[in-house]
C-alpha atoms as a PDB file:
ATOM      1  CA  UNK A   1      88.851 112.265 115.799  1.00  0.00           C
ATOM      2  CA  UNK A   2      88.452 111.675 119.601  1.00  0.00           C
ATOM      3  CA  UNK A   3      86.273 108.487 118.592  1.00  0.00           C
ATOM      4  CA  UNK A   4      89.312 107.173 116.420  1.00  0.00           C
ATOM      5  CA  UNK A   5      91.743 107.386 119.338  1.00  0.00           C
ATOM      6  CA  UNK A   6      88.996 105.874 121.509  1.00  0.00           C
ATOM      7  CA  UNK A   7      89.227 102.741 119.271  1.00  0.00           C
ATOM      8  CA  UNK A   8      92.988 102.420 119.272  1.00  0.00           C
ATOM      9  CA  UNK A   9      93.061 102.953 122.932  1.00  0.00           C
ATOM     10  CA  UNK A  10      90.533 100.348 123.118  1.00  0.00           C
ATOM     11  CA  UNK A  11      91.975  98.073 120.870  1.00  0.00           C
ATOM     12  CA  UNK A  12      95.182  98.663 122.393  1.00  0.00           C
ATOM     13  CA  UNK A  13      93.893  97.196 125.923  1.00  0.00           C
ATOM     14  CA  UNK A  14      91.718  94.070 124.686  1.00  0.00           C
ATOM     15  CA  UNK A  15      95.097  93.117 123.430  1.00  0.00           C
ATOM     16  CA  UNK A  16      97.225  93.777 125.462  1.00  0.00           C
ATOM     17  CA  UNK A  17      95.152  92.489 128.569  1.00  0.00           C
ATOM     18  CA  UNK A  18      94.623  89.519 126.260  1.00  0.00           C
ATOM     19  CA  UNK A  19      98.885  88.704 126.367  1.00  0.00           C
ATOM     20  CA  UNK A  20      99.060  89.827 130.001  1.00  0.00           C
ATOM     21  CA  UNK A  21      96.437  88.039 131.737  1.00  0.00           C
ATOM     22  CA  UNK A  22      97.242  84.755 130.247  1.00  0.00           C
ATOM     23  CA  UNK A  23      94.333  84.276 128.548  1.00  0.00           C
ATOM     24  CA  UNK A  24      96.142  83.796 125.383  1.00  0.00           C
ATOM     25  CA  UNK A  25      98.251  81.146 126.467  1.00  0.00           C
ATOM     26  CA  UNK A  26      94.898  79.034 127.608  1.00  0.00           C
ATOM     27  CA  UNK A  27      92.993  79.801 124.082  1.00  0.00           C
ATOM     28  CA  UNK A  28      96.464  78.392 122.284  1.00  0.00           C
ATOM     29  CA  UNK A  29      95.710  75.465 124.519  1.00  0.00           C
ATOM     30  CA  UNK A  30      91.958  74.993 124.523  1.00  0.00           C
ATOM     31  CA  UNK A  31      90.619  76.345 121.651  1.00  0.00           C
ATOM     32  CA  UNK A  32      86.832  76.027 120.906  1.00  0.00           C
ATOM     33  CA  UNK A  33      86.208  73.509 118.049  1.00  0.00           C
ATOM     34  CA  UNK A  34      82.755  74.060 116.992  1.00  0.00           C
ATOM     35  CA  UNK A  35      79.708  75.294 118.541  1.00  0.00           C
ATOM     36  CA  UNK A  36      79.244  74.702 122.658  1.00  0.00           C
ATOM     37  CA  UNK A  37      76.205  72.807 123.965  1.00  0.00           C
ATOM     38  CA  UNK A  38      75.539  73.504 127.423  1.00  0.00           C
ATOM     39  CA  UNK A  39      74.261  75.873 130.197  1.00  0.00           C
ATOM     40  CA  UNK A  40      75.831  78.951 130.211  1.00  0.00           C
ATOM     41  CA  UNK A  41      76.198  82.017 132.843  1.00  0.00           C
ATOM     42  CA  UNK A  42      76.608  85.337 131.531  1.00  0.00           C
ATOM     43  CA  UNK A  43      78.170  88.481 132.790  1.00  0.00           C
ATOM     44  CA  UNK A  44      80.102  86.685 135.258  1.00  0.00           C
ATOM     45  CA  UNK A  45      83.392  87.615 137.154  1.00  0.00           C
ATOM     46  CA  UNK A  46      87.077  86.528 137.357  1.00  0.00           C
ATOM     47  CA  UNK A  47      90.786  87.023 138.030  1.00  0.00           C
ATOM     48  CA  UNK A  48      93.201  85.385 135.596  1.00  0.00           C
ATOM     49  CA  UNK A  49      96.632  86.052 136.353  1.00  0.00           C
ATOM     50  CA  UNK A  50      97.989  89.301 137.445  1.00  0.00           C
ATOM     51  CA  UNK A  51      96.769  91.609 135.545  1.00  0.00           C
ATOM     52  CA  UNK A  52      93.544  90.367 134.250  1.00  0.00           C
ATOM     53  CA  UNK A  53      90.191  91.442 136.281  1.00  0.00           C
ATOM     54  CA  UNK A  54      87.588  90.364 134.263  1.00  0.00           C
ATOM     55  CA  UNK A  55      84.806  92.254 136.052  1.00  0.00           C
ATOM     56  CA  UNK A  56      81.260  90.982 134.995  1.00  0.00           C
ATOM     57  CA  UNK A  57      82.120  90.774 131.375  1.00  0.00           C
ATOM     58  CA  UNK A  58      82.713  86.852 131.199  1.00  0.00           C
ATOM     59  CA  UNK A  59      80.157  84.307 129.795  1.00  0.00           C
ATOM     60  CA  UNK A  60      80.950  80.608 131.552  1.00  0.00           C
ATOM     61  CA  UNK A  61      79.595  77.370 129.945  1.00  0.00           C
ATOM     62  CA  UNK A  62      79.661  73.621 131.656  1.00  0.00           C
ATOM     63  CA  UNK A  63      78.461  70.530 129.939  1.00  0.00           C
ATOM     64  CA  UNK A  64      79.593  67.295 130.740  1.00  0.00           C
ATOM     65  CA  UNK A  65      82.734  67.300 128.918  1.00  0.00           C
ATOM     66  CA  UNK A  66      84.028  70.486 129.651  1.00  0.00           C
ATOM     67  CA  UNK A  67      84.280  74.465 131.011  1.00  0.00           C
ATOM     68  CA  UNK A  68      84.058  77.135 128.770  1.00  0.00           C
ATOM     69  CA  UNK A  69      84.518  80.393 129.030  1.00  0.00           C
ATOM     70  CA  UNK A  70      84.150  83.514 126.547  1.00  0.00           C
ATOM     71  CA  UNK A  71      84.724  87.387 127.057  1.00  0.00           C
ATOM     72  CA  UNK A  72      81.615  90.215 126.013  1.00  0.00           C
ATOM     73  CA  UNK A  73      81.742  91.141 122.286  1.00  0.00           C
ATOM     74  CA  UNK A  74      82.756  94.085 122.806  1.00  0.00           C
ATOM     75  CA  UNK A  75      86.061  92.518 124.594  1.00  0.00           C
ATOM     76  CA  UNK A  76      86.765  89.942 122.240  1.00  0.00           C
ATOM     77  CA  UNK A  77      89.581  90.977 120.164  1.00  0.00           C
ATOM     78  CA  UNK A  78      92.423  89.331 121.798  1.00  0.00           C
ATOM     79  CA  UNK A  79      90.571  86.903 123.457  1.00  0.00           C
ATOM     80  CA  UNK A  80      89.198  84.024 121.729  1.00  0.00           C
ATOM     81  CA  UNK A  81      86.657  81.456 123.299  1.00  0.00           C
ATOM     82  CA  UNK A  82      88.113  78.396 125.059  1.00  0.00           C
ATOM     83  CA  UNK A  83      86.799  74.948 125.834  1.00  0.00           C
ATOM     84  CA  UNK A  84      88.611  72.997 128.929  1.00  0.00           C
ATOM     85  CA  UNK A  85      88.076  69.380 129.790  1.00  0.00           C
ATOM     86  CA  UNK A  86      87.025  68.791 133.145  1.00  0.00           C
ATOM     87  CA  UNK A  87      90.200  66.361 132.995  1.00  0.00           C
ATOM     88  CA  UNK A  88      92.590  68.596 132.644  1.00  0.00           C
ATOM     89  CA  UNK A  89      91.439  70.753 135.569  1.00  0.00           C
ATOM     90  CA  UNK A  90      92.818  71.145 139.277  1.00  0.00           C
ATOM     91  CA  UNK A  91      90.864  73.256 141.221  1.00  0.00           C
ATOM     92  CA  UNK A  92      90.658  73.626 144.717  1.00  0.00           C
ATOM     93  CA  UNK A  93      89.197  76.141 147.679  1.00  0.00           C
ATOM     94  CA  UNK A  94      90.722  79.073 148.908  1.00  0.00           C
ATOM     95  CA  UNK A  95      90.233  82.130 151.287  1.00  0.00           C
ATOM     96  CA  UNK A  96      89.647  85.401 148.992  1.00  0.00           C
ATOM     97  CA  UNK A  97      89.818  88.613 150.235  1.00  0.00           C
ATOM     98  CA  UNK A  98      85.992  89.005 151.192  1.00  0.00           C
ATOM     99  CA  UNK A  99      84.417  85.694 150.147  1.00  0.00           C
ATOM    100  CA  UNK A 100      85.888  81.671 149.054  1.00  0.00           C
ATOM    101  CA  UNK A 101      87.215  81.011 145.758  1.00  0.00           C
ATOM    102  CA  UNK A 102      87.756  78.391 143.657  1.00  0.00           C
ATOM    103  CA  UNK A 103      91.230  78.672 142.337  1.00  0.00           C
ATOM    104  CA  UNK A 104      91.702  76.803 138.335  1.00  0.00           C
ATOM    105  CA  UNK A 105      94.957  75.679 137.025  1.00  0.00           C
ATOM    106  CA  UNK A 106      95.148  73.863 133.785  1.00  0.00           C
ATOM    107  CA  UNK A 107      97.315  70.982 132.583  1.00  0.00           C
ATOM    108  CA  UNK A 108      98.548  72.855 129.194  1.00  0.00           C
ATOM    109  CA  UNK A 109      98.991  75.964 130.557  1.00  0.00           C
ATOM    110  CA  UNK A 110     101.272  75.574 133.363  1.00  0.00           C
ATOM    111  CA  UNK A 111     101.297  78.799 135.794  1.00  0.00           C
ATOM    112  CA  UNK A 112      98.261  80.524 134.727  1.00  0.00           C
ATOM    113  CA  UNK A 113      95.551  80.844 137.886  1.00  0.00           C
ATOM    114  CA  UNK A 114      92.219  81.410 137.189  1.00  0.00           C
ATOM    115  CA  UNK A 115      90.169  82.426 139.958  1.00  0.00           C
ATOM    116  CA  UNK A 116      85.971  82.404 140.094  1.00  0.00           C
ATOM    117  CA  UNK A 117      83.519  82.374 143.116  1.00  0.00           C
ATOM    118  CA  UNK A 118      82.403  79.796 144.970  1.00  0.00           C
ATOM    119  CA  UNK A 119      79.130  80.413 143.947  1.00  0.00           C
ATOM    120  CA  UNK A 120      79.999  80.082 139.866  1.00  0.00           C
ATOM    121  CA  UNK A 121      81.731  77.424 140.957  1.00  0.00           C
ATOM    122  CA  UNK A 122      78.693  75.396 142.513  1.00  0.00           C
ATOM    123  CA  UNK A 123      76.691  76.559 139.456  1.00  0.00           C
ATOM    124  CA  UNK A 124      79.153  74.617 136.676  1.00  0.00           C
ATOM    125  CA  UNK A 125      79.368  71.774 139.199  1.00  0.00           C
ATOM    126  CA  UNK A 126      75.455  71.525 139.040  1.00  0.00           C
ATOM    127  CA  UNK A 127      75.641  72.223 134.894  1.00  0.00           C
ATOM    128  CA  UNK A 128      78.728  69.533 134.377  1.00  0.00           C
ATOM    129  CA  UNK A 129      76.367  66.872 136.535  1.00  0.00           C
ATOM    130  CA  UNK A 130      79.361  67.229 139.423  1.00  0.00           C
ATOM    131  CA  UNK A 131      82.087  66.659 136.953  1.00  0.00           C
ATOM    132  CA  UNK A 132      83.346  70.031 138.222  1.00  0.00           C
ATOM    133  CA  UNK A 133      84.922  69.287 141.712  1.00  0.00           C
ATOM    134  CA  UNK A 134      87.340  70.858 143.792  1.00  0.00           C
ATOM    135  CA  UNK A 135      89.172  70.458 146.752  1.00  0.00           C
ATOM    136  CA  UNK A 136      88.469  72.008 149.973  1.00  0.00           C
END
């Protein structure tokens, strides 16, 4: 019984993390559309929105067309994979609490801040071949 209400619970907070974050909105925008070809960076960290502290449980991809990003299986319901095009990316430098970030807005989904390290950051700018650039 306790392991059925530990489901729902979880369940519960994939999705609903899923809606509040934002990270629906940018999977309407950017779905994935096949397999991604790339490097990728597992178990990596990141702040989307208000609510959504994605704390080592994010896998980030870069190839030269685009960013994408994916949550741990055991996260996934509620928040399917998305591919970005470096082109429809604004990201620029900012002061973080303890360390820089990069900050990431997208062009279809207006509003919505995602926020990485610097050093992820330098790591899909190496991966995209410095199509991945921000602003100081």
């Amino acid at each position: 019984m306790e392991f059925f209400i530990l489901a729902i619970v979880w369940i519960g907070t994939c999705l609903i993390l899923g809606k509040t974050s934002g990270w629906e909105n940018l999977a309407k925008a950017y779905p994935v559309k096949g397999e991604f070809s790339g490097s990728r960076f597992h178990l990596k960290s990141a702040k989307m929105g208000f609510w959504g502290h994605y704390n080592g449980c994010l896998n980030f991809g870069a190839n030269d067309q685009g960013l994408f990003i994916s949550v741990m299986m055991l996260m996934r319901l509620g928040h399917p994979s998305v591919f970005v095009p470096w082109c429809e990316i604004s990201a620029h430098l900012a002061k973080g609490r303890i360390r820089p970030e990069i900050l990431l807005e997208f062009e279809n989904a207006p509003g919505l801040i995602v926020r990485i390290s610097k050093q992820l950051a330098e790591d899909l700018a190496r991966a995209s071949h410095h199509k991945f650039i921000w602003t100081q």
